[in-house]
C-alpha atoms as a PDB file:
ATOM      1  CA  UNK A   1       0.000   0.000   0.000  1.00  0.00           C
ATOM      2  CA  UNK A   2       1.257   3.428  -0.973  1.00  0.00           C
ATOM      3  CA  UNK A   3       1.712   6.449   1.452  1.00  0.00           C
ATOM      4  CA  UNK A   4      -1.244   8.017  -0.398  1.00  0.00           C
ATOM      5  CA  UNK A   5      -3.526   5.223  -1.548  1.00  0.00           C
ATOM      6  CA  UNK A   6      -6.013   5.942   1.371  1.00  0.00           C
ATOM      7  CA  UNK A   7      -6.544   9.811   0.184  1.00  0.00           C
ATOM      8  CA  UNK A   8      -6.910   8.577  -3.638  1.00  0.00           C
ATOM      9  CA  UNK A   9      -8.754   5.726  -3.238  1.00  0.00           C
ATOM     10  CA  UNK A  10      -6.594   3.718  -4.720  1.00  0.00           C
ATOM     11  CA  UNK A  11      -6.866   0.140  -4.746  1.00  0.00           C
ATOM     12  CA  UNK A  12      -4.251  -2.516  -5.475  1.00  0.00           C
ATOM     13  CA  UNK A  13      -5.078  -6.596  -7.307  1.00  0.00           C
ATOM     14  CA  UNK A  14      -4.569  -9.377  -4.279  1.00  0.00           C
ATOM     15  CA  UNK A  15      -1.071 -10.688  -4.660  1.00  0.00           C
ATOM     16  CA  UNK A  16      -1.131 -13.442  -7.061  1.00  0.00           C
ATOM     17  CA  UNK A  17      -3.479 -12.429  -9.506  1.00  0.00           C
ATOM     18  CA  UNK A  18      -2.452 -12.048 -13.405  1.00  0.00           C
ATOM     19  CA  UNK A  19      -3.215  -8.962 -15.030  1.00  0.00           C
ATOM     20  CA  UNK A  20      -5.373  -9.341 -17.966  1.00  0.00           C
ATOM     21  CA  UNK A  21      -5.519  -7.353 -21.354  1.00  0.00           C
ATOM     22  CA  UNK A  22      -7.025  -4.268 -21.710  1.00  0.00           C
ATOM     23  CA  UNK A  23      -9.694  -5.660 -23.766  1.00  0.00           C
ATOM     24  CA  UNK A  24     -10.909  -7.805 -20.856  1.00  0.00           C
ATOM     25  CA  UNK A  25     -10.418  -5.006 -18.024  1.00  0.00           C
ATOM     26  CA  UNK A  26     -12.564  -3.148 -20.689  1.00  0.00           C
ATOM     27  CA  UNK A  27     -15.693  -6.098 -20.920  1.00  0.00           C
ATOM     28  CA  UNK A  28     -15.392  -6.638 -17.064  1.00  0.00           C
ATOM     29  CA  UNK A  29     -16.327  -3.039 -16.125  1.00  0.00           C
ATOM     30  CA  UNK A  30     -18.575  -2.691 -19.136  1.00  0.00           C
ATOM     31  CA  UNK A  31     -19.896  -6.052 -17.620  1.00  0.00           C
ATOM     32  CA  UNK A  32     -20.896  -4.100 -14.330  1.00  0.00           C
ATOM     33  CA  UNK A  33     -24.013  -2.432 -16.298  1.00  0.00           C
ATOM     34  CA  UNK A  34     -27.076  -3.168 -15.009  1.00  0.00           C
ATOM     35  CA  UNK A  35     -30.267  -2.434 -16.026  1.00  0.00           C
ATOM     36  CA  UNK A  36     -31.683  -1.622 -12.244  1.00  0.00           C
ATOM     37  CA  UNK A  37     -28.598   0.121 -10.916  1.00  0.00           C
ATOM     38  CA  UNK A  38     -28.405   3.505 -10.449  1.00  0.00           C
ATOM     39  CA  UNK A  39     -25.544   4.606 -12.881  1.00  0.00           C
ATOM     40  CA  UNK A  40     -24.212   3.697 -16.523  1.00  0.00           C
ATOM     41  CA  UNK A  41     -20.618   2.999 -17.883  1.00  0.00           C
ATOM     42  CA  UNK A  42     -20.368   4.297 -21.611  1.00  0.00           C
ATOM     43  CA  UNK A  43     -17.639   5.071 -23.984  1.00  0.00           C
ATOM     44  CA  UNK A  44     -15.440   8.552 -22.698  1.00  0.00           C
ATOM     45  CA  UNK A  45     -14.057   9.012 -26.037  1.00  0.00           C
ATOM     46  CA  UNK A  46     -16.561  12.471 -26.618  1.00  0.00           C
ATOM     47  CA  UNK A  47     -15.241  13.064 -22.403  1.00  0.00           C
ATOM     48  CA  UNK A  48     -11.546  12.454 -24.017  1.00  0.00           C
ATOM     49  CA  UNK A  49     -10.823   9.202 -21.338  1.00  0.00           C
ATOM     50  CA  UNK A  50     -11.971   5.784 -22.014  1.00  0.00           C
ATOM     51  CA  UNK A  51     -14.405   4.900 -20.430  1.00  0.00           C
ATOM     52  CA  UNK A  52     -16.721   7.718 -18.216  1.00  0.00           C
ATOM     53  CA  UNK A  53     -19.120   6.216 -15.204  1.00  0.00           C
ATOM     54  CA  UNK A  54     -21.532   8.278 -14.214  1.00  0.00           C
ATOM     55  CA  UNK A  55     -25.423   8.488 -11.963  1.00  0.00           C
ATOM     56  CA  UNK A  56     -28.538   7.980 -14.109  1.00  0.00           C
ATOM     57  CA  UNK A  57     -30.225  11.171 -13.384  1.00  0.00           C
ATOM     58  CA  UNK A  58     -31.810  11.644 -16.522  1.00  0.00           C
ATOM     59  CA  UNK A  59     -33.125   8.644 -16.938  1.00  0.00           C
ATOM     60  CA  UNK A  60     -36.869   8.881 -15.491  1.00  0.00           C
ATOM     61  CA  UNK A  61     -36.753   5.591 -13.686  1.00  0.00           C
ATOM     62  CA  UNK A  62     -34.129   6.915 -11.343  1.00  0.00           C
ATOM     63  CA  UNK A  63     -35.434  10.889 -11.146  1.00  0.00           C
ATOM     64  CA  UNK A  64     -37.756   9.905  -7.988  1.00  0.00           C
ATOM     65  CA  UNK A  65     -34.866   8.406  -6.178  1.00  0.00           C
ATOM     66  CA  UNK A  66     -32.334  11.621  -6.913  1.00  0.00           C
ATOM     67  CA  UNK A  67     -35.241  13.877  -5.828  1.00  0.00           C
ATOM     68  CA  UNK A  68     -35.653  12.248  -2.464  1.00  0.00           C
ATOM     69  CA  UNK A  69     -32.377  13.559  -1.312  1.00  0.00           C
ATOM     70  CA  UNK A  70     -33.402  16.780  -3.242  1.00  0.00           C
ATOM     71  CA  UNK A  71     -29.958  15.856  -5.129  1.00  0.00           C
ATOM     72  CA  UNK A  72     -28.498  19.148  -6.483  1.00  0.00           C
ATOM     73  CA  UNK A  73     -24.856  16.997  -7.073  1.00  0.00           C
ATOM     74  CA  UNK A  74     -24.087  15.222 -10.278  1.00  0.00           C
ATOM     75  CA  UNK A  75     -21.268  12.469 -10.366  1.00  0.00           C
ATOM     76  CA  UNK A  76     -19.352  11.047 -12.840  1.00  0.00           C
ATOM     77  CA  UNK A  77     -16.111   8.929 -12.940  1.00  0.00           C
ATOM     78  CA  UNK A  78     -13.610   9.140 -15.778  1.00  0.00           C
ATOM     79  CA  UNK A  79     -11.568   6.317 -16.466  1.00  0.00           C
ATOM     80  CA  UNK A  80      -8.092   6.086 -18.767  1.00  0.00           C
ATOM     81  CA  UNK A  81      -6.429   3.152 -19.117  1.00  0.00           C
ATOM     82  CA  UNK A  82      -2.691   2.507 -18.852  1.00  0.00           C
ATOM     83  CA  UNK A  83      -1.531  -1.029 -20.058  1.00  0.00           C
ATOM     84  CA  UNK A  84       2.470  -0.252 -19.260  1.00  0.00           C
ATOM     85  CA  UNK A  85       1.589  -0.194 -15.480  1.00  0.00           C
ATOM     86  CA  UNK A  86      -1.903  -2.381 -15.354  1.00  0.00           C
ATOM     87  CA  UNK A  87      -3.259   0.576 -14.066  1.00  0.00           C
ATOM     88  CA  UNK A  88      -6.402   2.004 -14.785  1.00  0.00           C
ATOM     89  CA  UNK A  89      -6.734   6.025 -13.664  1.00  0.00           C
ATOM     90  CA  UNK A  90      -9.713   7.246 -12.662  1.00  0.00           C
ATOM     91  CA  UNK A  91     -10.579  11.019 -11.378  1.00  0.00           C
ATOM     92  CA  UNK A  92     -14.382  12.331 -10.325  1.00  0.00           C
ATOM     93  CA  UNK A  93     -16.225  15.009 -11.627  1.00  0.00           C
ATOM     94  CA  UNK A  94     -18.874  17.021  -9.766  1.00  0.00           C
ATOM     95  CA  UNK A  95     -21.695  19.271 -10.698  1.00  0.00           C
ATOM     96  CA  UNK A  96     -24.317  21.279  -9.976  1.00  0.00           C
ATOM     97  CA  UNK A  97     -27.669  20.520 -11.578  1.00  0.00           C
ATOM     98  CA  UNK A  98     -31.039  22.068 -10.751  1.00  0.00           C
ATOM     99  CA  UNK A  99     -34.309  20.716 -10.904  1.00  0.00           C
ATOM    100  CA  UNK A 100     -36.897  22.256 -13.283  1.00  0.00           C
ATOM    101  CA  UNK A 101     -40.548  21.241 -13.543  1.00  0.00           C
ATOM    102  CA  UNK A 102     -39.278  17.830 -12.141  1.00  0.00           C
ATOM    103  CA  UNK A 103     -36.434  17.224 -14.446  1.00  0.00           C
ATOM    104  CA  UNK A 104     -32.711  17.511 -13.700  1.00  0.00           C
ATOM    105  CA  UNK A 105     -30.706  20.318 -16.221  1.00  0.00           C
ATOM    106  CA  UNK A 106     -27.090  21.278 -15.867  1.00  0.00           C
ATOM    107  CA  UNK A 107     -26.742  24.284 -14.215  1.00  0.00           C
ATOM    108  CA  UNK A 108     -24.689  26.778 -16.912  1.00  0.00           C
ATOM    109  CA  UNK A 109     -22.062  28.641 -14.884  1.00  0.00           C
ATOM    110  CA  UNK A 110     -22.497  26.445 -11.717  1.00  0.00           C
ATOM    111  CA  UNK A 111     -19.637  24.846  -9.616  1.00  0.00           C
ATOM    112  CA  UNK A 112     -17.428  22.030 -10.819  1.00  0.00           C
ATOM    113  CA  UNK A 113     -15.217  20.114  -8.540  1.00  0.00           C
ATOM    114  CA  UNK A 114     -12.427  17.705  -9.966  1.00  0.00           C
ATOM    115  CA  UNK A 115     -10.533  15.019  -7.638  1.00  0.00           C
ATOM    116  CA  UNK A 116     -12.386  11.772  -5.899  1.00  0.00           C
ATOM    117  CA  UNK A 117     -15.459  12.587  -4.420  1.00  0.00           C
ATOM    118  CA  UNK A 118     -17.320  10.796  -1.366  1.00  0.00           C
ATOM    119  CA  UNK A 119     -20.481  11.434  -0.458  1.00  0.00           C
ATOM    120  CA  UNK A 120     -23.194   9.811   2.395  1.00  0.00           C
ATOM    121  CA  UNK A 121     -26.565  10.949   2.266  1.00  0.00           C
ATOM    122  CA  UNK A 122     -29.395   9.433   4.175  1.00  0.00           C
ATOM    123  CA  UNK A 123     -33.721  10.222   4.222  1.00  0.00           C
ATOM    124  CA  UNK A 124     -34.924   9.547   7.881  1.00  0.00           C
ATOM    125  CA  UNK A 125     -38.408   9.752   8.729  1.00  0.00           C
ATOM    126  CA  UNK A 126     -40.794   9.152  11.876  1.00  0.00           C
ATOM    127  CA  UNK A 127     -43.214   6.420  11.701  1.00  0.00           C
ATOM    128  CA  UNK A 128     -44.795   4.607  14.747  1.00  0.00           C
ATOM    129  CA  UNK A 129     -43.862   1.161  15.237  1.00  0.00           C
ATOM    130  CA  UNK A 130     -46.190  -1.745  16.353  1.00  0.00           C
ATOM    131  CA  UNK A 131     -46.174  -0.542  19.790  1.00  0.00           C
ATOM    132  CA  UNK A 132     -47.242   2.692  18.805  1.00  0.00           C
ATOM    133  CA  UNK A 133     -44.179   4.534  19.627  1.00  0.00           C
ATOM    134  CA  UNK A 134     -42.306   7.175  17.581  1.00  0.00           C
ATOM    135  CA  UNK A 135     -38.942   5.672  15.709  1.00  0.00           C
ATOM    136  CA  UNK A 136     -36.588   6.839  13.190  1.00  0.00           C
ATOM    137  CA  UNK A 137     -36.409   4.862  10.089  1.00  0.00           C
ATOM    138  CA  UNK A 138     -33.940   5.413   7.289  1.00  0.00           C
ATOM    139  CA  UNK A 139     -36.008   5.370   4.453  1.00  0.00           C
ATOM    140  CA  UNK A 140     -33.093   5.795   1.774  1.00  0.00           C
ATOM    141  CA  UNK A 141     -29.502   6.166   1.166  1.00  0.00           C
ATOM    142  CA  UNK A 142     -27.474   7.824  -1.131  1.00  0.00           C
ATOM    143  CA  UNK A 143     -23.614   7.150  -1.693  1.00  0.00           C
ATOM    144  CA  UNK A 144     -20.840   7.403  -3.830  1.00  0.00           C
ATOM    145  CA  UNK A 145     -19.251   4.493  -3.341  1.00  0.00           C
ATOM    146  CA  UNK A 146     -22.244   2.622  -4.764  1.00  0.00           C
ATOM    147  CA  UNK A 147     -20.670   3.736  -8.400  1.00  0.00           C
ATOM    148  CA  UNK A 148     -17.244   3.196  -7.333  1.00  0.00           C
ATOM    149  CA  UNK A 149     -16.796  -0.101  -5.287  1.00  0.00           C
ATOM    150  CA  UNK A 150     -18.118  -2.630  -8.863  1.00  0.00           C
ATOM    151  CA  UNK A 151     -15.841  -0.503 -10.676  1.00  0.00           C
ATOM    152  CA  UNK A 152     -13.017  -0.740  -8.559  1.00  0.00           C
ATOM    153  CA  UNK A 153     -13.871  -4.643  -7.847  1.00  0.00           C
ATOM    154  CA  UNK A 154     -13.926  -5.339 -11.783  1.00  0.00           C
ATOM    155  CA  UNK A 155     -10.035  -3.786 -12.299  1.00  0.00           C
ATOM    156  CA  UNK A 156      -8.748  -5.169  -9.157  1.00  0.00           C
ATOM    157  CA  UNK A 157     -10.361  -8.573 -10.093  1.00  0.00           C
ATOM    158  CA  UNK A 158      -8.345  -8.355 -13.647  1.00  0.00           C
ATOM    159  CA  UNK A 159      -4.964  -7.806 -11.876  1.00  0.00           C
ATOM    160  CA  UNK A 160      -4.843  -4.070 -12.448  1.00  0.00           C
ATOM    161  CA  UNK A 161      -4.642  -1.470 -10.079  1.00  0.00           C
ATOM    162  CA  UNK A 162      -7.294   1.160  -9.412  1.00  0.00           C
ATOM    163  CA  UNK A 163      -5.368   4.844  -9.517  1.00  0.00           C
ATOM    164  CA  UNK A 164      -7.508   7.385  -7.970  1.00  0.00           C
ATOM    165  CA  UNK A 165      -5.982  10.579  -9.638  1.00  0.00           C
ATOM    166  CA  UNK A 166      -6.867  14.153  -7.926  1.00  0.00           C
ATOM    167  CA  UNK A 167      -4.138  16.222  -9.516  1.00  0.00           C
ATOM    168  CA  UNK A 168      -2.671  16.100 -12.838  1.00  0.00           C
ATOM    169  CA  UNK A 169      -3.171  13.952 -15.889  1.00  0.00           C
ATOM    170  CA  UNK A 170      -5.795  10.994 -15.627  1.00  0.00           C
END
């Protein structure tokens, strides 16, 4: 483990484990797309990286569950590949969208963080339980690491390492 690796999120392959091609690194974290989870990995080439991961917002299956946590944040991971060192790079994007008549728009001129992002949001609300008394109960969560654990699991899984980049080149 580097000095660093804690503050980048970077994650290293279990000792042992042969790195695979590119190709394959490639079809294992295309391979994490699912139709009911809450984000998409597609082709970066018009984001100029590889491959870019980022939270379905747009898509109206998943609007409900971004508005619960009256979202305003918009995620994405962008991913370059780099076959000398089996690594693949990775840095997060954040910004600021606005809801408008229910529908989630990019907010022109808004903030835009670059780096790696982590973010815990829970809904908590008061319902009575059987015994009539007033409880908390967490009703939904909301967290970055839902996008980035598969992803880092597929490239670690293939023998590469997962860079977390904050500064510099990805």
């Amino acid at each position: 483990m580097g000095l660093f690796d804690g503050f980048t999120g970077t994650k290293r392959p279990e000792k042992g484990v042969q790195p695979l091609s590119s190709q394959e690194v490639y079809q294992a974290l295309m391979a994490v797309n699912r139709p009911e989870a809450s984000f998409v990995v597609r082709d970066g080439r018009p984001d100029g990286v590889d491959l870019v991961c980022e939270w379905r917002v747009m898509n109206p299956y998943w609007y409900e569950h971004f508005r619960i946590f009256s979202e305003r944040e918009f995620y994405s991971i962008l991913m370059r590949f780099d076959p000398e060192r089996k690594e693949m790079r990775s840095t997060d994007h954040k910004w600021t969208i606005d809801w408008v008549r229910g529908v989630p728009q990019v907010v022109h001129g808004a903030e835009f963080e670059r780096g790696q992002a982590k973010n815990v949001k829970s809904v908590w609300a008061l319902r009575k339980d059987e015994d009539g008394k007033r409880r908390w109960e967490r009703q939904a969560t909301f967290s970055t690491s839902e996008m980035k654990n598969p992803l880092r699991k597929a490239v670690t899984g293939c023998g590469w390492t997962w860079r977390g980049v904050s500064f510099g080149k990805v």
